[in-house]
Structure formats: structure tokens, C-alpha cells
Protein backbone atom coordinates (compact mmCIF):
# COMPACT_ATOMS: atom_id res chain seq x y z
CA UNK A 1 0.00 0.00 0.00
CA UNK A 2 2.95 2.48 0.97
CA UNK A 3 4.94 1.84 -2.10
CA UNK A 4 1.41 2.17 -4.52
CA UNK A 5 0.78 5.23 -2.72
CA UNK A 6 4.82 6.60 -3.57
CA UNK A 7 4.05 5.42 -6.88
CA UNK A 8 1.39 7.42 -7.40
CA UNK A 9 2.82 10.42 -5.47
CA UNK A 10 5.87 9.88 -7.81
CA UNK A 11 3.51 9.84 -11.01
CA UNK A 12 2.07 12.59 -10.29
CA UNK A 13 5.11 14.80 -9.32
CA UNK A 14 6.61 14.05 -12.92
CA UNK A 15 3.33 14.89 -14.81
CA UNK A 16 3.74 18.12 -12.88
CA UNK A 17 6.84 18.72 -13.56
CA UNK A 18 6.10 18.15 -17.26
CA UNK A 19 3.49 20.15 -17.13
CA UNK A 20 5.26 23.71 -15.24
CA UNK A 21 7.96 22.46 -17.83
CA UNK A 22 5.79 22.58 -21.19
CA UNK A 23 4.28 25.63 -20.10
CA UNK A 24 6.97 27.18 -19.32
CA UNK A 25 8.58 26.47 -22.74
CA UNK A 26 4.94 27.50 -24.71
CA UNK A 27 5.69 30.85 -22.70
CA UNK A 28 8.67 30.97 -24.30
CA UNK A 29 8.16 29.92 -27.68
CA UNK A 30 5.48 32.46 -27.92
CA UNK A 31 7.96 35.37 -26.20
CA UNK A 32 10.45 34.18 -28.90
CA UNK A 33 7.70 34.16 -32.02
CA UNK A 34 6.56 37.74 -30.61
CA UNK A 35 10.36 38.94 -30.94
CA UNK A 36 10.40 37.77 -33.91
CA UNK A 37 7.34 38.88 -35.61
CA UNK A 38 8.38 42.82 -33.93
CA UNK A 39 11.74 42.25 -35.84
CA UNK A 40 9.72 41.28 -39.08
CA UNK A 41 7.35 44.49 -38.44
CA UNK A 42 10.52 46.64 -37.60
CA UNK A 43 12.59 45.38 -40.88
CA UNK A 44 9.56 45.82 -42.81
CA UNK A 45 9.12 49.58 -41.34
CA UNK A 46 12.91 50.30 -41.83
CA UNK A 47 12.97 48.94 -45.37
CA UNK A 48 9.71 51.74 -45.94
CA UNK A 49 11.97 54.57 -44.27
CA UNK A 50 14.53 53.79 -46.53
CA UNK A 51 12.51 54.38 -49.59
CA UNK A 52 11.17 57.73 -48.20
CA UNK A 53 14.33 58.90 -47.42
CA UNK A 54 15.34 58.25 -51.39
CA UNK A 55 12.36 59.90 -52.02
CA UNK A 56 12.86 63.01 -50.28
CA UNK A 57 10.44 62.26 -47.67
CA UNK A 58 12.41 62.28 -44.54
CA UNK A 59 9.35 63.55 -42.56
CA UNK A 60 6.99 60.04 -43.49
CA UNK A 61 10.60 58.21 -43.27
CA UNK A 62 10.90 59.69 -39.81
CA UNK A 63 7.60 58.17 -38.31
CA UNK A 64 8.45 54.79 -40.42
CA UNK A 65 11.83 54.70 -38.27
CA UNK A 66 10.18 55.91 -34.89
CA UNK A 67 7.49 53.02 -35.46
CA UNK A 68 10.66 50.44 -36.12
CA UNK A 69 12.32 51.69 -32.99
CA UNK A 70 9.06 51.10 -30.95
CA UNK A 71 8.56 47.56 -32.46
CA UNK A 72 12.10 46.43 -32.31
CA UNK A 73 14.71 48.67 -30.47
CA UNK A 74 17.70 46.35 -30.94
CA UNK A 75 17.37 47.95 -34.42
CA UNK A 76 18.54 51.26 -33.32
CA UNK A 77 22.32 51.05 -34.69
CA UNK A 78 20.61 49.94 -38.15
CA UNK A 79 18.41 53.29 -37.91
CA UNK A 80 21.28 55.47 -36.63
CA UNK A 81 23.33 54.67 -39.93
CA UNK A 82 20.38 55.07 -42.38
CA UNK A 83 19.59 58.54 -40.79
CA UNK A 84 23.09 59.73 -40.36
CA UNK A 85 23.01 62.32 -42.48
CA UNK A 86 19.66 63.67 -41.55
CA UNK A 87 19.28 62.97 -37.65
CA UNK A 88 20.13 66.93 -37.38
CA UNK A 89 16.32 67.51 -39.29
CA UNK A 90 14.82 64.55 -36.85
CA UNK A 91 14.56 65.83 -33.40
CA UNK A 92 11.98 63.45 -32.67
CA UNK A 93 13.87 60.16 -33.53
CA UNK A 94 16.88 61.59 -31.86
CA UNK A 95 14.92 61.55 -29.14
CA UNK A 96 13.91 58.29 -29.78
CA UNK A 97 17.49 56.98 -30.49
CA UNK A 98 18.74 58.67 -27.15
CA UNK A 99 16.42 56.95 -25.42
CA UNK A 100 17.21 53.81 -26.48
CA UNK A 101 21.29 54.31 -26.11
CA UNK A 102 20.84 55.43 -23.03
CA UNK A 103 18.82 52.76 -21.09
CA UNK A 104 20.14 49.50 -23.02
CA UNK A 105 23.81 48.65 -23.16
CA UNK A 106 25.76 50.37 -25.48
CA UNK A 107 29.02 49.96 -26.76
CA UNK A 108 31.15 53.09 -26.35
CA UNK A 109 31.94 53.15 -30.14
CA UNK A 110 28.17 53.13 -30.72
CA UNK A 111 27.78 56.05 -28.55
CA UNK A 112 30.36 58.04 -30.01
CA UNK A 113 29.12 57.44 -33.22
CA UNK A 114 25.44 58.49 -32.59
CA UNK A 115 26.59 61.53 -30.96
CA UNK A 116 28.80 62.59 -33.77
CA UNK A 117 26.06 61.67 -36.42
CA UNK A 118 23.80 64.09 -34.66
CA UNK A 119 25.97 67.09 -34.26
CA UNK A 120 27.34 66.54 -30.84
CA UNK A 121 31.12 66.16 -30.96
CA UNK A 122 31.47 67.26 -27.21
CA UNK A 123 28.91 64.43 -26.28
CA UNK A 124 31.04 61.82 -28.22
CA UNK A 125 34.50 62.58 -26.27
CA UNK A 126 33.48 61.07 -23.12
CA UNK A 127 32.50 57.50 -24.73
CA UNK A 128 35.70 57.77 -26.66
CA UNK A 129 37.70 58.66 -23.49
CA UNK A 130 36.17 55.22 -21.82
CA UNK A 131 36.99 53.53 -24.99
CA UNK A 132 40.02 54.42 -25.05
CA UNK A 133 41.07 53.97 -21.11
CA UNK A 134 39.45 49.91 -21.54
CA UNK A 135 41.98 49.66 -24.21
CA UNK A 136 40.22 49.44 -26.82
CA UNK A 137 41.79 47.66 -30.44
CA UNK A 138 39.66 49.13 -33.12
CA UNK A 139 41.46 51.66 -34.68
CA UNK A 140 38.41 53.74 -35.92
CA UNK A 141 37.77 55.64 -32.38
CA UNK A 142 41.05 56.78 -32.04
CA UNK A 143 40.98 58.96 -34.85
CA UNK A 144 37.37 60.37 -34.01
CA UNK A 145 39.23 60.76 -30.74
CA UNK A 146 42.58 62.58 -31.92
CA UNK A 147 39.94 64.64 -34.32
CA UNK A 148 37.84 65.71 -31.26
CA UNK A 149 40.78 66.51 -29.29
CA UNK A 150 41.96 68.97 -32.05
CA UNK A 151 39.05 70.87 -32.12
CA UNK A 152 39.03 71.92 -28.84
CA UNK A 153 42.43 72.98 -28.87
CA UNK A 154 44.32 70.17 -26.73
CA UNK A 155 46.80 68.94 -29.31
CA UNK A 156 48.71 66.94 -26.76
CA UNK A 157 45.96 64.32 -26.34
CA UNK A 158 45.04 64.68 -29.70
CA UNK A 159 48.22 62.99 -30.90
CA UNK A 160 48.30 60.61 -27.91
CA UNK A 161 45.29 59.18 -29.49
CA UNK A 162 46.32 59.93 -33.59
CA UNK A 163 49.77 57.65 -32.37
CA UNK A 164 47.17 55.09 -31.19
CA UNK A 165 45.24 55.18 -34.58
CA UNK A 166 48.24 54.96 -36.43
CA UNK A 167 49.76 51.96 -34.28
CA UNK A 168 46.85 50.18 -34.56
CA UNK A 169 46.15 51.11 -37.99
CA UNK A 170 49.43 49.53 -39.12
CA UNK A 171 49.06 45.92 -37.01
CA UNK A 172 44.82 45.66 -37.95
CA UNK A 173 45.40 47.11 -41.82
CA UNK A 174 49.40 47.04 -42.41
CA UNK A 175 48.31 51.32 -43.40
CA UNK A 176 51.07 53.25 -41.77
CA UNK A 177 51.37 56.85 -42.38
CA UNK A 178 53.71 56.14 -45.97
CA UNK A 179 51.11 53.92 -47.01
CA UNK A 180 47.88 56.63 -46.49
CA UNK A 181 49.98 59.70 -47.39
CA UNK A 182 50.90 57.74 -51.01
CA UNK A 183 47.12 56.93 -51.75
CA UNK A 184 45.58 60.29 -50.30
CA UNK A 185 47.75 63.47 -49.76
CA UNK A 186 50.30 62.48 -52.82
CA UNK A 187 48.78 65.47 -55.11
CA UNK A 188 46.58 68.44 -55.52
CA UNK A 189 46.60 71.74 -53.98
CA UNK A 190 49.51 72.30 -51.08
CA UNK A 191 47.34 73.29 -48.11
CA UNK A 192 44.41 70.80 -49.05
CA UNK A 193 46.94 67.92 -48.68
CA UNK A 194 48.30 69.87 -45.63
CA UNK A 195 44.84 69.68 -44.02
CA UNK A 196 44.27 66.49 -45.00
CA UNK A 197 47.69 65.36 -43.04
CA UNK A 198 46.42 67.50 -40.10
CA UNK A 199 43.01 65.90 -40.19
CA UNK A 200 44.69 62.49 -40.11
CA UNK A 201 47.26 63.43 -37.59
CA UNK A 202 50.43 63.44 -39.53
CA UNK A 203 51.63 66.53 -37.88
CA UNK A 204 55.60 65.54 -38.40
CA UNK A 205 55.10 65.98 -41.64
CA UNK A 206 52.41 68.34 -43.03
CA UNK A 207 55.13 71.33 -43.32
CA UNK A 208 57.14 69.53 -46.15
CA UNK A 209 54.16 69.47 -48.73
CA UNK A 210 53.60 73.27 -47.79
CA UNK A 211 56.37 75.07 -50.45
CA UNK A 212 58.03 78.61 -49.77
CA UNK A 213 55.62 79.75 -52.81
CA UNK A 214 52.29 79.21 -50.76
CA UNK A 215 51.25 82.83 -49.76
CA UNK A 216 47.87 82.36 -48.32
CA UNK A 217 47.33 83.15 -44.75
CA UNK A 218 46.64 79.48 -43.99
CA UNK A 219 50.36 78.59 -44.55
CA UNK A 220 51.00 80.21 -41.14
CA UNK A 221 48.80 77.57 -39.08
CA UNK A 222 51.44 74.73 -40.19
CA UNK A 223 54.28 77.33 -39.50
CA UNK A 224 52.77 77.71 -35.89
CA UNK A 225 52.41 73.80 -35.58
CA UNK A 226 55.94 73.47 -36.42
CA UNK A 227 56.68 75.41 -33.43
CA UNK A 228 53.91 73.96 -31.26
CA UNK A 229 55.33 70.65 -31.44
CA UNK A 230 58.90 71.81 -30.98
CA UNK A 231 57.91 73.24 -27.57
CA UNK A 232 58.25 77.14 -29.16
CA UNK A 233 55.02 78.08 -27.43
CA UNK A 234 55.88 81.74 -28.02
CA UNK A 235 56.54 81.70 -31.59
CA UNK A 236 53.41 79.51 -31.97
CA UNK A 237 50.98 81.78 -30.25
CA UNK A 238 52.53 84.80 -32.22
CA UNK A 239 51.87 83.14 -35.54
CA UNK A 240 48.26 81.94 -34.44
CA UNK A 241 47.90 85.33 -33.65
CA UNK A 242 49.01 86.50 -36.46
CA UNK A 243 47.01 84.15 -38.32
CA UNK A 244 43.64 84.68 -36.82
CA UNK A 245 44.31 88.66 -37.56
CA UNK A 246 44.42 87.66 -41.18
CA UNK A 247 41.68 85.15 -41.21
CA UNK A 248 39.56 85.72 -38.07
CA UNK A 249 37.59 82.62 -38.53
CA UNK A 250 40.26 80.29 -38.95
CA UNK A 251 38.78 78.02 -35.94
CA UNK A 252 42.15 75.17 -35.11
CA UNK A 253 44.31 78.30 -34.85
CA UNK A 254 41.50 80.34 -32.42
CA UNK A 255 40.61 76.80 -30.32
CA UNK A 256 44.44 76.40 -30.12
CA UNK A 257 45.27 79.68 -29.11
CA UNK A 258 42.38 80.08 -26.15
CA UNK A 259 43.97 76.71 -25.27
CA UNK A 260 47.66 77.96 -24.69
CA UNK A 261 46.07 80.89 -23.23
CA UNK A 262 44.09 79.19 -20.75
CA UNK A 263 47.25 76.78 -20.18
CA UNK A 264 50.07 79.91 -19.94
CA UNK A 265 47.43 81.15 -17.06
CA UNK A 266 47.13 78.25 -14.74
């Protein structure tokens, strides 16, 4: 009698088990076809946004991609690069696509990336700083990062990173500095390869494709860099000065010059 009654005791247990078991995987076959349908939905949706956007419709395309977002937000990198050159005329999927970067796990990169698509350099250093303090090996970010550091004037971190690019660049590509400056900044107009070099990091070397006959203003910025990176501070600021008195808006040579100012003052 005992063991018929731990027989049936036993039964019972494992049909209960199979049961909490099978519903348990219904729940989450159903979870997984819902997923999947919202990533249909949200493909479908994107695929429509990218016609409109062909067509000139970016505000129809911009309610296609907010929809996609809503149905699928693990689509959001796919949306940030089919918008990137009009997220600055979307406020309301920026919106959207902040929202989304902000409360789900993010790489840095991806971060960086959305903030520069959308106008924000200054909110892109600070994802690029902790990408670059983890150690990060793709090359890509370090230039964004050397770029960003430029702009605001602080050339020393700026070619902290550029180095990084171009170390990296060299072991993940085999493109070293020869390499790029033979496919890129080989011809054409002196100061547009100069800039080019500057933009890229090549500071060692920008002043040798800048000849004695260049007489635009602009030649002094290279001049001043020369001296910048030789530790002349003084003869650098005067020639930034004297730069920005011939072409006020010449922004690197006003950014680095309220730099050195705010640096000489500490």
C-alpha cells in the first residue's frame, strides 16, 4: 500500500513537472515568435523609411523609423546609420534613439558614433575617453578621438590618441602613415593635402608638402604647428595670432590659441 501510494505520489510529481515544464517552454516559444514577428514588423518599417528617405520624404521616413524603434529597439544602430546624415532635421527620432542608447547597453563606439552623427562632438568625447582607457583595439575611435581633441584645442591628447590610430592602424590594416599619405595626400593643392595630413594626424610631416611659394594666410597655421610641437610656445601663439588677424575665422588656430592661453594662465 505504501509503495502504490509513492508510486502514485511519484507519477504525479513528474506529470507536474512536465506540465510547469511545457508551459513554461509555450511561454517561451510564444515570447520568442513575438520577438520575432516585432523584428519582421521593424525590418519591414525600416525597409519603408529607406525608400522615403530616397524619395525626399524624410518627414513620413521619420515616423516609419520611430514606429521600427518602438517595435524592435535592438534595431537602433541599423536606424542610426540610415539617418546619419539627416538625424540633425529629426529631433523626434533623436529623441527616440537617445532613449534607447541610453537605457540599453551600449558599446562606447556606438555612442560616439550616434553623438557625432547628430551634431554633438562634445557628447562623443566622453564615450571615446572610456573607450580608449578599456583599451580598446579598433582603430576607428582613435581617430574620431585625436579629431575631437583637435578641435578643442588640446593637441597633446590629440596625438596621444592619432599615435594610437596609427599603431593600430598599421598591425589591424598594415596602413602606416607612408602607405595613407601615397594613396591620399600624394597630389593636388599644397594646403588641401596639408589639411588632410592634419586631419589624419600626420603633424611631423604636413610642413614639407607646404612650399616657400604658398602665400595664403593658412600657410601660417602649419608654420605655428611646427613650433607647437617643438615646444616654441611663443613663436606659436605669435603666428596663431598672427594668423587669426588675417583670417579671423580660422577656428584650429583660435581653439588652439584660447587653449595655450588658458594653459600659460594656470
Amino acid at each position: 500500500m505504501i509503495e502504490r501510494r509513492k508510486y502514485i505520489v511519484f507519477n504525479a510529481g513528474a506529470w507536474l513537472a512536465t506540465l510547469v515544464v511545457g508551459l513554461f517552454l509555450l511561454v517561451m516559444l510564444r515570447e520568442f515568435g513575438s520577438r520575432l514577428n516585432a523584428r519582421h514588423e521593424a525590418r519591414a518599417l525600416l525597409a519603408k523609411a529607406r525608400t522615403q528617405v530616397r524619395a525626399g520624404n524624410t518627414s513620413d521616413a521619420q515616423r516609419s523609423a520611430v514606429n521600427a524603434l518602438a517595435a524592435a529597439p535592438s534595431i537602433a544602430p541599423d536606424i542610426m546609420k540610415l539617418f546619419s546624415g539627416h538625424l540633425l532635421g529629426m529631433p523626434v527620432l533623436d529623441e527616440r534613439l537617445r532613449q534607447v542608447f541610453t537605457t540599453q547597453k551600449t558599446p562606447d563606439t556606438v555612442l560616439a558614433q550616434y553623438e557625432l552623427l547628430a551634431g554633438r562632438p562634445e557628447q562623443a568625447l566622453e564615450p571615446l575617453r572610456r573607450y580608449e582607457k578599456s583599451g580598446g583595439k579598433q582603430p576607428g575611435p582613435y581617430l574620431w578621438l585625436g579629431r575631437l581633441y583637435a578641435d578643442t584645442g588640446d593637441f597633446t591628447s590629440a596625438r596621444k590618441a592619432f599615435d594610437t590610430y596609427w599603431k593600430l592602424s598599421r598591425s589591424t590594416y598594415r596602413i602606416g602613415p607612408n602607405e595613407w599619405i601615397a594613396k591620399n595626400a600624394n597630389s593636388g593643392p599644397p594646403l588641401d593635402r596639408a589639411w588632410k595630413m592634419f586631419r589624419m594626424g600626420l603633424w611631423d610631416d604636413v610642413t614639407f608638402v607646404i612650399p616657400s611659394s604658398v602665400t595664403q594666410p593658412e600657410r601660417l597655421f602649419y608654420r605655428a604647428l611646427s613650433y607647437d610641437l617643438n615646444g616654441d610656445t611663443a613663436a606659436a601663439i605669435e603666428l596663431y595670432a598672427q594668423l587669426i588677424n588675417e583670417r579671423p575665422t580660422h577656428l584650429p588656430a583660435l581653439k588652439r590659441l584660447h587653449f595655450l592661453s588658458a594653459e600659460k594662465g594656470k
